[in-house]
Structure formats: C-alpha cells, structure tokens
PDB file of N, CA and C in Angstrom:
ATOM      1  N   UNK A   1     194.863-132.543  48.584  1.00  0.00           N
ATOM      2  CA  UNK A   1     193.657-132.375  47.794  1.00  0.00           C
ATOM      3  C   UNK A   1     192.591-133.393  48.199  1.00  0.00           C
ATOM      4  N   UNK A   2     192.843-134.965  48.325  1.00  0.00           N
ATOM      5  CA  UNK A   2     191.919-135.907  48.729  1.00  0.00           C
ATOM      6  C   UNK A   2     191.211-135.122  50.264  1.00  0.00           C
ATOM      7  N   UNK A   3     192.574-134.566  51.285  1.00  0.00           N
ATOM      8  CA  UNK A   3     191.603-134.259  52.399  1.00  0.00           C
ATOM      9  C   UNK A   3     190.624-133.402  52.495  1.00  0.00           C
ATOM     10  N   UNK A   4     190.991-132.430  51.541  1.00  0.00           N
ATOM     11  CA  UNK A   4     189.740-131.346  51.141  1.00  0.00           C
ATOM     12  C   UNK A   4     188.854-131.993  50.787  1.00  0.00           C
ATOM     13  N   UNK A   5     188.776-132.582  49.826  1.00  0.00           N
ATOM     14  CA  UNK A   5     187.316-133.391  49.230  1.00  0.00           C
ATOM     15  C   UNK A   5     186.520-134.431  50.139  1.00  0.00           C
ATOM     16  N   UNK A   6     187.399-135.225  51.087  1.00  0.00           N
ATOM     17  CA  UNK A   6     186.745-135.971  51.821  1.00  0.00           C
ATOM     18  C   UNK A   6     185.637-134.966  52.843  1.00  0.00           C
ATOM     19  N   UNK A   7     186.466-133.640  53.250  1.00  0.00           N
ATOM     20  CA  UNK A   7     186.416-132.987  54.767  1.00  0.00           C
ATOM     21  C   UNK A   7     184.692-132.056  53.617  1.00  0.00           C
ATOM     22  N   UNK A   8     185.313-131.644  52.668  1.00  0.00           N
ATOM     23  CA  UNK A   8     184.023-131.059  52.031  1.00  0.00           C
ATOM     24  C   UNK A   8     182.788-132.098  52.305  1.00  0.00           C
ATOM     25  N   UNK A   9     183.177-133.729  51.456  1.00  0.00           N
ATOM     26  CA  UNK A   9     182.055-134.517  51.120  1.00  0.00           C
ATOM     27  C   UNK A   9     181.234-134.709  53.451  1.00  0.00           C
ATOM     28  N   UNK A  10     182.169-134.474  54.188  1.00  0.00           N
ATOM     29  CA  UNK A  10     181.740-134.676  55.441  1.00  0.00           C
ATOM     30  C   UNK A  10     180.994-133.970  56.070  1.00  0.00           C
ATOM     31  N   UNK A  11     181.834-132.215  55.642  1.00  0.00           N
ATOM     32  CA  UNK A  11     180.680-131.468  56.176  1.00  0.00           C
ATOM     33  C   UNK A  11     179.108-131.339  55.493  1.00  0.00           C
ATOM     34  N   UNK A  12     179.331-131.557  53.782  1.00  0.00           N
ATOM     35  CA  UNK A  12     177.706-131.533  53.321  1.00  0.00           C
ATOM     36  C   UNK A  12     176.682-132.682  53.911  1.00  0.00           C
ATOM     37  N   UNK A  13     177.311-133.519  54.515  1.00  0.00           N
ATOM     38  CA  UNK A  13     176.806-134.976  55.355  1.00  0.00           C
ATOM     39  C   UNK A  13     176.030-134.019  56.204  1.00  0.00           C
ATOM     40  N   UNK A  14     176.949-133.453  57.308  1.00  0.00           N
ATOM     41  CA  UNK A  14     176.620-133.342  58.328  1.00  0.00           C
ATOM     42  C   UNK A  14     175.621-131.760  58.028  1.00  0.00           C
ATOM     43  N   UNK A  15     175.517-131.034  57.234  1.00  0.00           N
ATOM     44  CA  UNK A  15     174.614-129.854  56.967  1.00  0.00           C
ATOM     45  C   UNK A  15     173.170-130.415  56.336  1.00  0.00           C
ATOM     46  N   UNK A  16     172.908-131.557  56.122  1.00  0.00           N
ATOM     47  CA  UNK A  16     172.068-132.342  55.476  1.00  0.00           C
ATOM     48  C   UNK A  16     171.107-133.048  56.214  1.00  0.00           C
ATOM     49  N   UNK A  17     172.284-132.904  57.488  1.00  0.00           N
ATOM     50  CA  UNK A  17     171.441-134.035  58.605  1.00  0.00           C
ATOM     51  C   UNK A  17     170.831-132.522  59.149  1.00  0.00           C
ATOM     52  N   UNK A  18     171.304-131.680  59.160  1.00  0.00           N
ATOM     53  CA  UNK A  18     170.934-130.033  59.917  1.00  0.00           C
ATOM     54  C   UNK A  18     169.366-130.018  59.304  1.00  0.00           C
ATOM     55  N   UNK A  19     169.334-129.836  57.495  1.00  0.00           N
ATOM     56  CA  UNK A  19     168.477-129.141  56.894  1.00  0.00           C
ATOM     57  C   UNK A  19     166.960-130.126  57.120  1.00  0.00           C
ATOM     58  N   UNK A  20     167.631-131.330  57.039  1.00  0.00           N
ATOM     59  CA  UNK A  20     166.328-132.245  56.987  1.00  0.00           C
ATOM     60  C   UNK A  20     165.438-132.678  58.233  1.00  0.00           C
ATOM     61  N   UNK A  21     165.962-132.240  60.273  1.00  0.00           N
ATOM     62  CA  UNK A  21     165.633-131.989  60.909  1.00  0.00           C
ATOM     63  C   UNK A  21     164.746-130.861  60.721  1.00  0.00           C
ATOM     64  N   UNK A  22     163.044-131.173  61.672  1.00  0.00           N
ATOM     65  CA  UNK A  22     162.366-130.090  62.102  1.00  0.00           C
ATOM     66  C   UNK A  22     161.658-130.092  63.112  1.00  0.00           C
ATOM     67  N   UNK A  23     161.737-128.599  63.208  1.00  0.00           N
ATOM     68  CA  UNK A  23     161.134-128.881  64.788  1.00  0.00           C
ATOM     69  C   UNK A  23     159.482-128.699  64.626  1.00  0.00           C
ATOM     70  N   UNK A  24     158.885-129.140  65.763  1.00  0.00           N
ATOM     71  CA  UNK A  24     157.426-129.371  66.087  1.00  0.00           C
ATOM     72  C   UNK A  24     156.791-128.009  65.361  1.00  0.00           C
ATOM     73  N   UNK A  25     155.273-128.013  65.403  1.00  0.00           N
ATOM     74  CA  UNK A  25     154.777-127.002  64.991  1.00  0.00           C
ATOM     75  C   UNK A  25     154.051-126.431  66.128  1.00  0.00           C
ATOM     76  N   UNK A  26     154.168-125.443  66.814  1.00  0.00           N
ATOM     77  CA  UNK A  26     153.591-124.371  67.368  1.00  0.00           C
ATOM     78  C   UNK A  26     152.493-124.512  67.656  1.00  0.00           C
ATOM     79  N   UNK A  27     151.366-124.940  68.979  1.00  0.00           N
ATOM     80  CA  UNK A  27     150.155-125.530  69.104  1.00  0.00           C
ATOM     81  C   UNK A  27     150.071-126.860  68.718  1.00  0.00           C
ATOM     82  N   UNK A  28     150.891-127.857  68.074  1.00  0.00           N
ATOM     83  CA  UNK A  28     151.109-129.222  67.930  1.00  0.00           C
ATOM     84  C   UNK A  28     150.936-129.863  69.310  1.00  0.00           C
ATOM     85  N   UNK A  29     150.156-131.142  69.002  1.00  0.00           N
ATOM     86  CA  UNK A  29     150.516-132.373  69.960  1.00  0.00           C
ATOM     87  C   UNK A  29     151.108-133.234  69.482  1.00  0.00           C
ATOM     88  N   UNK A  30     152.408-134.039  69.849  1.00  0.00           N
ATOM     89  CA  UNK A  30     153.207-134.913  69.661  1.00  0.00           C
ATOM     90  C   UNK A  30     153.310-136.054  70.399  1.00  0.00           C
ATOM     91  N   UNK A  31     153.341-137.252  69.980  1.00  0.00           N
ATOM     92  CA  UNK A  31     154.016-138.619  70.653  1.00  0.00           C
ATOM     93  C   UNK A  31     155.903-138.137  70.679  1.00  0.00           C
ATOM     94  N   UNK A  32     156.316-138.533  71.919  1.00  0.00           N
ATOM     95  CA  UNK A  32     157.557-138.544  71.608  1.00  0.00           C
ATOM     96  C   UNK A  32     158.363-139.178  70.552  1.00  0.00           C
ATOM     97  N   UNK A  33     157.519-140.156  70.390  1.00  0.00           N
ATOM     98  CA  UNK A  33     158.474-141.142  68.870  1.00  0.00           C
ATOM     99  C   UNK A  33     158.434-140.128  67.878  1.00  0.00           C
ATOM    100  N   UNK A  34     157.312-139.571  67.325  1.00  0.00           N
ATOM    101  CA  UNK A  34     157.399-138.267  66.463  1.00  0.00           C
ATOM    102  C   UNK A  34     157.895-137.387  66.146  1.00  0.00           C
ATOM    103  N   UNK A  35     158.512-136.816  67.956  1.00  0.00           N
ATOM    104  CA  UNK A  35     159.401-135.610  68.115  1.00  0.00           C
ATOM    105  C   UNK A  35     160.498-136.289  68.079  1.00  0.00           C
ATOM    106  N   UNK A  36     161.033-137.245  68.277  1.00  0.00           N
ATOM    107  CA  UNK A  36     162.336-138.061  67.544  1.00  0.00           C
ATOM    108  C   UNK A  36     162.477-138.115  66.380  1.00  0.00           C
ATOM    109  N   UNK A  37     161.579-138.240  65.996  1.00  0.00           N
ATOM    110  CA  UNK A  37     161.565-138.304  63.804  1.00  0.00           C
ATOM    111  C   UNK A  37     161.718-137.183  63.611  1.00  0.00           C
ATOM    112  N   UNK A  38     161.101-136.199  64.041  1.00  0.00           N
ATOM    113  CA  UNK A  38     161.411-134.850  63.610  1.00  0.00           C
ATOM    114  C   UNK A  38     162.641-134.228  63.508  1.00  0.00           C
ATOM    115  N   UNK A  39     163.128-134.399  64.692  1.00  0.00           N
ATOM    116  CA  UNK A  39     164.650-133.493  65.176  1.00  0.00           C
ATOM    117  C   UNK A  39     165.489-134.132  66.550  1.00  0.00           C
ATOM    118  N   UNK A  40     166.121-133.334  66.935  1.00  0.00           N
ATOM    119  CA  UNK A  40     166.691-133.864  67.946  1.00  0.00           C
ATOM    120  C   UNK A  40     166.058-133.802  69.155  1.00  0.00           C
ATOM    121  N   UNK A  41     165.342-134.312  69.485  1.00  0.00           N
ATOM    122  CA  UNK A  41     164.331-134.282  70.813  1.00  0.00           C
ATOM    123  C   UNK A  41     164.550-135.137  71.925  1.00  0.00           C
ATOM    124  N   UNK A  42     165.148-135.998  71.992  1.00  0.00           N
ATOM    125  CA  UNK A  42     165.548-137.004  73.030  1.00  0.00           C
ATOM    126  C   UNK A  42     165.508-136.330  74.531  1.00  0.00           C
ATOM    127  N   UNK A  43     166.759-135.843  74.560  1.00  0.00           N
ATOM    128  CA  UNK A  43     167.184-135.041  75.735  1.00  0.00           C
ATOM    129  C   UNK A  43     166.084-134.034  76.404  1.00  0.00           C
ATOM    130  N   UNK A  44     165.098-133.195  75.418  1.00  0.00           N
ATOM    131  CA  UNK A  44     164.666-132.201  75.905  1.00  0.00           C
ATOM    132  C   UNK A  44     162.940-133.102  76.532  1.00  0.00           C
ATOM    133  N   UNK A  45     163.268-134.419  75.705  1.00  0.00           N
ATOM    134  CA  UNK A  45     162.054-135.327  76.214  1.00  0.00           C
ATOM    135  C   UNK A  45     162.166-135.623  77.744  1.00  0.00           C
ATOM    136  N   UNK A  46     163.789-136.459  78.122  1.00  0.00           N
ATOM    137  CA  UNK A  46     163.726-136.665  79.358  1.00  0.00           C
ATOM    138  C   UNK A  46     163.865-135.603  80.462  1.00  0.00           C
ATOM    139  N   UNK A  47     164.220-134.910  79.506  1.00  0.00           N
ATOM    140  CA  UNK A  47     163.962-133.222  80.786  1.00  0.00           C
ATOM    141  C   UNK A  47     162.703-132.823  81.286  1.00  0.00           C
ATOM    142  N   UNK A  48     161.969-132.936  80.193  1.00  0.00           N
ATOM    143  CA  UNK A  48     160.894-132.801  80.123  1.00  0.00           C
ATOM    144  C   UNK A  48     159.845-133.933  81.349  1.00  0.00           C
ATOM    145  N   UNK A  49     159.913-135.108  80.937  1.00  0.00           N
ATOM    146  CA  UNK A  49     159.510-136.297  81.697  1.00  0.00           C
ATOM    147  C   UNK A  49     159.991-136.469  83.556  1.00  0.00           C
ATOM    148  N   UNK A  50     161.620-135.915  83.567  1.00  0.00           N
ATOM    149  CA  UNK A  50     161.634-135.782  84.650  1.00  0.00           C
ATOM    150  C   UNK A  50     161.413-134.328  85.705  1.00  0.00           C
ATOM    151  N   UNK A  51     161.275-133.618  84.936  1.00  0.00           N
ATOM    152  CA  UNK A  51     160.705-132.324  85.341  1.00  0.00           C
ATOM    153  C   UNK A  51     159.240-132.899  85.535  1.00  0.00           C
ATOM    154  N   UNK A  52     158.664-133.612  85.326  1.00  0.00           N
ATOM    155  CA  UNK A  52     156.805-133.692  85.691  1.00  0.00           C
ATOM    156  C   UNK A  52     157.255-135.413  86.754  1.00  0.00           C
ATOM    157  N   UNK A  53     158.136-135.469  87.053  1.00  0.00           N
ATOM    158  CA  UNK A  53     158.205-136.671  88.124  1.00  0.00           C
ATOM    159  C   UNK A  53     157.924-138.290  87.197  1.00  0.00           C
ATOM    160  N   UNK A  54     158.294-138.032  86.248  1.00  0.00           N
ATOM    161  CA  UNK A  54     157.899-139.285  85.110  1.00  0.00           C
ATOM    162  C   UNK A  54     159.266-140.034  85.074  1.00  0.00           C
ATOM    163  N   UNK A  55     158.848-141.772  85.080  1.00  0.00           N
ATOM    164  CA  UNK A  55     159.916-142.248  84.792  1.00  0.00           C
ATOM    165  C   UNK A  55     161.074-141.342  83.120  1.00  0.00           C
ATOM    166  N   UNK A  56     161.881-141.908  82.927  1.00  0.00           N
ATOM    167  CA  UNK A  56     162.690-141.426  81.587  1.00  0.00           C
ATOM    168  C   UNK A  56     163.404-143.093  80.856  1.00  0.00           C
ATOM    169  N   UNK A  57     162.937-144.013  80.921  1.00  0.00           N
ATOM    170  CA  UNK A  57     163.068-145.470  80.136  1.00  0.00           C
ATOM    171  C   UNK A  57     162.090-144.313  78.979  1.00  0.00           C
ATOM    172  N   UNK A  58     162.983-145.389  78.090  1.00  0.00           N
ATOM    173  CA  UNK A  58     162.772-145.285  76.439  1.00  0.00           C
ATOM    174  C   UNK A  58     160.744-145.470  76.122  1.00  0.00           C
ATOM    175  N   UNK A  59     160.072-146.363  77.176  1.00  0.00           N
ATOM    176  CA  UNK A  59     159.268-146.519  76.919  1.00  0.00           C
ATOM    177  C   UNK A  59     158.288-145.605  77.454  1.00  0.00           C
ATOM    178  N   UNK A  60     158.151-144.585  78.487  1.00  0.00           N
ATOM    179  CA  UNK A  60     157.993-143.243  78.613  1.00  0.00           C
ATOM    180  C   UNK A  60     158.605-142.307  77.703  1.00  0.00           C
ATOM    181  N   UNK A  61     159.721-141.869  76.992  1.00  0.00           N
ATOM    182  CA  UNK A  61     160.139-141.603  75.784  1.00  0.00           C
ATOM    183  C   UNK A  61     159.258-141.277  74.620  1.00  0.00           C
ATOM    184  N   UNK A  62     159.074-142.614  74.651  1.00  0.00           N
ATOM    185  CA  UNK A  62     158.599-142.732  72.879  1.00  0.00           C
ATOM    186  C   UNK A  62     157.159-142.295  73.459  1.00  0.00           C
ATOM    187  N   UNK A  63     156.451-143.373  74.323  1.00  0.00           N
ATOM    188  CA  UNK A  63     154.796-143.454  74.257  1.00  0.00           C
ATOM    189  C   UNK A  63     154.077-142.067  75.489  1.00  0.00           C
ATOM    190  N   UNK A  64     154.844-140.903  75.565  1.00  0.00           N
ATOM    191  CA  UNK A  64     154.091-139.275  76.006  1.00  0.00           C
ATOM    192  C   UNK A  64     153.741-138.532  75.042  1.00  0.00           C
ATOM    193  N   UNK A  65     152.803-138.011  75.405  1.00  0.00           N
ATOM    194  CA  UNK A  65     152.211-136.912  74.427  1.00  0.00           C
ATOM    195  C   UNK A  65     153.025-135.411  75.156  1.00  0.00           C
ATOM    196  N   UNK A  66     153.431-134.557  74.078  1.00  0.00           N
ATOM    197  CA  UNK A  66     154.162-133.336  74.328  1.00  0.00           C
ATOM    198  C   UNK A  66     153.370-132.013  73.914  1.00  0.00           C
ATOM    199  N   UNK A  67     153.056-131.046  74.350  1.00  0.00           N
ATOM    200  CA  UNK A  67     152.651-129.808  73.741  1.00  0.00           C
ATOM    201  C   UNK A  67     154.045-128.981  73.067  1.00  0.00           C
ATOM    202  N   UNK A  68     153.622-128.569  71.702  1.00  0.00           N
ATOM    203  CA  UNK A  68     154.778-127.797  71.204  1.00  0.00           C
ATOM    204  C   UNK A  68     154.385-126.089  71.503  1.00  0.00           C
ATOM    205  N   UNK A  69     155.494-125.588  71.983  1.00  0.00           N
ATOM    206  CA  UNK A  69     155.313-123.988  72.046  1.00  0.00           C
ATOM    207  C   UNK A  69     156.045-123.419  70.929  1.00  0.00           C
ATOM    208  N   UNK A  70     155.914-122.115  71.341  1.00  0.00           N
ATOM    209  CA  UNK A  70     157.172-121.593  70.567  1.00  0.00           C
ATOM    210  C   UNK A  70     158.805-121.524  70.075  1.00  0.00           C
ATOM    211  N   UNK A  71     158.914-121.534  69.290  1.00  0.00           N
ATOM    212  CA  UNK A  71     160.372-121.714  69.160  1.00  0.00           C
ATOM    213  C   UNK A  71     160.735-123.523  69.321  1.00  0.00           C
ATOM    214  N   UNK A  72     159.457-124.208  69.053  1.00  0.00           N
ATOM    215  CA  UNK A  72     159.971-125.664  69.051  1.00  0.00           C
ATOM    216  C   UNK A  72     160.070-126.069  70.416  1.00  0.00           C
ATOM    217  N   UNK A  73     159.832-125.484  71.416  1.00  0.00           N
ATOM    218  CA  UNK A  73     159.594-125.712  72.804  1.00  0.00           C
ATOM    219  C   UNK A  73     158.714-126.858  73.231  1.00  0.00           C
ATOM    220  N   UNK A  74     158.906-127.895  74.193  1.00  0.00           N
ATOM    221  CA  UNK A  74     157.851-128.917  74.200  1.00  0.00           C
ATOM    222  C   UNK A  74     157.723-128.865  75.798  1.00  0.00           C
ATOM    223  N   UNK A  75     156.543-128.894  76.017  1.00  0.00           N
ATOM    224  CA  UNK A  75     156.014-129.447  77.490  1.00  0.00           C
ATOM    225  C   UNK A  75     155.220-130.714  77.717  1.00  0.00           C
ATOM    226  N   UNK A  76     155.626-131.631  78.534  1.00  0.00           N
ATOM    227  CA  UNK A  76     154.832-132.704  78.478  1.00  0.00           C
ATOM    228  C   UNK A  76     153.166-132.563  79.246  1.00  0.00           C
ATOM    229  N   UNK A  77     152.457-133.535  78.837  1.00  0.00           N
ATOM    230  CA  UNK A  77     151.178-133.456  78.846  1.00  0.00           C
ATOM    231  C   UNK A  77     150.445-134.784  79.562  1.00  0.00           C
ATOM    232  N   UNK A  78     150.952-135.929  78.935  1.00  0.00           N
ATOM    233  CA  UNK A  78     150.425-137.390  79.459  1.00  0.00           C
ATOM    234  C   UNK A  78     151.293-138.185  79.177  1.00  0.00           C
ATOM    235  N   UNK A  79     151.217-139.260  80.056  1.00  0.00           N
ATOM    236  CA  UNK A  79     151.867-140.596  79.525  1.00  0.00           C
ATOM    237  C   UNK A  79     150.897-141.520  78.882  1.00  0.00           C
ATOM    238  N   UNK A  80     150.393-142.025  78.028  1.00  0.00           N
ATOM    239  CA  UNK A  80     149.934-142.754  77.080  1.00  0.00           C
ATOM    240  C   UNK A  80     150.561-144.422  77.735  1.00  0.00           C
ATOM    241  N   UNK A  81     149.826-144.813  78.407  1.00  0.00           N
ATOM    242  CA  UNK A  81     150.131-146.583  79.312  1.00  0.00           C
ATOM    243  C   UNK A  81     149.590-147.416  78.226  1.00  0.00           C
ATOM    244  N   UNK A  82     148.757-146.989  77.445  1.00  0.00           N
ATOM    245  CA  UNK A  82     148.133-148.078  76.102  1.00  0.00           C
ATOM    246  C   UNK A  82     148.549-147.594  74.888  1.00  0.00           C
ATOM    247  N   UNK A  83     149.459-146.800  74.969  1.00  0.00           N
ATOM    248  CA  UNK A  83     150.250-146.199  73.518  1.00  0.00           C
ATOM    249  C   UNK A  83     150.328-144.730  72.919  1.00  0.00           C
ATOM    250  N   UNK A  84     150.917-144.645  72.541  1.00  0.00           N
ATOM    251  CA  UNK A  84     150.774-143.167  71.603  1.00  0.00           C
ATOM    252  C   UNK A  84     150.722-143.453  70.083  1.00  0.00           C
ATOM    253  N   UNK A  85     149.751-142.563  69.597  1.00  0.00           N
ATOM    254  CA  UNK A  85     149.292-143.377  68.178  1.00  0.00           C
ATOM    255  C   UNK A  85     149.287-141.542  67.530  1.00  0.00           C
ATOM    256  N   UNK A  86     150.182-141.641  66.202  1.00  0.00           N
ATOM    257  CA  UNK A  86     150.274-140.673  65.011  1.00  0.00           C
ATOM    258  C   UNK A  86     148.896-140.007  64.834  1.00  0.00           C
ATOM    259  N   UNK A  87     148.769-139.086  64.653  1.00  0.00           N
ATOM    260  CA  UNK A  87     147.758-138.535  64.110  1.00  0.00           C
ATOM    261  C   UNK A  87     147.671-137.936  62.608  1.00  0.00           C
ATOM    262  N   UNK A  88     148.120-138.791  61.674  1.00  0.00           N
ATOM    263  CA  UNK A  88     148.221-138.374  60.613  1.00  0.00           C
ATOM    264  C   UNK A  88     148.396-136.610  60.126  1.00  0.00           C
ATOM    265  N   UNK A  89     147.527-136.649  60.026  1.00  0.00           N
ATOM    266  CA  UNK A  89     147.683-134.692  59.873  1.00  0.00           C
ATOM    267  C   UNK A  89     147.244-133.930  61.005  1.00  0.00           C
ATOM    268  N   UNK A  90     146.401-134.741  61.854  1.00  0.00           N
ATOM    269  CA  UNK A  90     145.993-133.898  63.048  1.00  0.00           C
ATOM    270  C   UNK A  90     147.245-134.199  64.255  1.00  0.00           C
ATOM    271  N   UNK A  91     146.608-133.639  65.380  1.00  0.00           N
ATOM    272  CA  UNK A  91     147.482-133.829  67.099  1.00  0.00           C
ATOM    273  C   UNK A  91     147.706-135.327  67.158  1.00  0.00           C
ATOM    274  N   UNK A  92     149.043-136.050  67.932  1.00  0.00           N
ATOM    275  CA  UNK A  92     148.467-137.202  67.925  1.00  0.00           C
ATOM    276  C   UNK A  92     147.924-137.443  69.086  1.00  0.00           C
ATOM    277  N   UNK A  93     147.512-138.717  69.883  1.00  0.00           N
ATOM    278  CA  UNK A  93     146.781-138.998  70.704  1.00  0.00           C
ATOM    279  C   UNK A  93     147.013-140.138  71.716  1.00  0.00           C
ATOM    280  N   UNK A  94     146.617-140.612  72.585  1.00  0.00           N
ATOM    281  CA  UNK A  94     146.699-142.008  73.467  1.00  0.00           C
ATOM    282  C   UNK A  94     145.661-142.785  72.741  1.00  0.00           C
ATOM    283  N   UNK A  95     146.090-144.044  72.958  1.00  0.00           N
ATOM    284  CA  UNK A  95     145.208-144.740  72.406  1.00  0.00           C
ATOM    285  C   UNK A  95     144.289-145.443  73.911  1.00  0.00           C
TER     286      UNK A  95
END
C-alpha cells in the first residue's frame, strides 16, 4: 500500500512538471533563457545554434534570440554579444 501511494504521489510530481511547461507562442521572439523558463528547450537550442555554425557554451544558449514557429518550433535568429533582454509582453530583444 505505502508503494502505491509513494509511486501515485511521484507520478502527480512528474505530470505537474508536464502541465506547467509551455511552449513558445507562434510568431514569438525569444531569448534562449526564456525558452528555458518556458519548457524544455535546451537541446533544440543547441541544435539550433549549431545548425547556424554558432558556438553551443551556455553563454550562446541563454543570450540568442529564437523565432517561434509552429507547433513550438524555434529557429535561431541572432546572437545578442551585449545580451538578451525580456520583453515583457512584447518580442524580446538584444540589447
């Protein structure tokens, strides 16, 4: 009985971490740090970065701007050398 309840209390963990991930919005511009907050984006960042001949250190990572397509799809756009800065409700931007 305890393993049921633990294995229950584990999977609602892990369906929680599912629901509260999201992906980009469709015509969005993103900093990669953003598309990290959002969802799981890491991987499809450095694919992304090395598909356009871009280093893939954490600091190319975080500070590119991404175009979102459909289906949460991202293509990279720029590397941001003086930062990538939130755009509150709008695209974000290089600084």
């Amino acid at each position: 009985m305890v393993q049921l309840a633990t294995f229950a209390i584990a999977f609602t963990a892990v369906l929680s971490g599912f629901a509260s991930a999201k992906s980009c919005k469709n015509g969005g511009v993103y900093c990669g740090t953003a598309l990290i907050q959002r969802g799981d984006y890491h991987d499809d960042i450095v694919t992304q970065l090395a598909a356009h001949s871009q280093p893939t250190d954490e600091t190319h990572v975080q500070q590119s701007l991404f175009g979102c397509g459909k289906g949460g799809q991202i293509t990279f756009r720029e590397y941001c050398s003086k930062g990538c800065v939130g755009g509150d409700k709008k695209d974000d931007y290089c600084s």
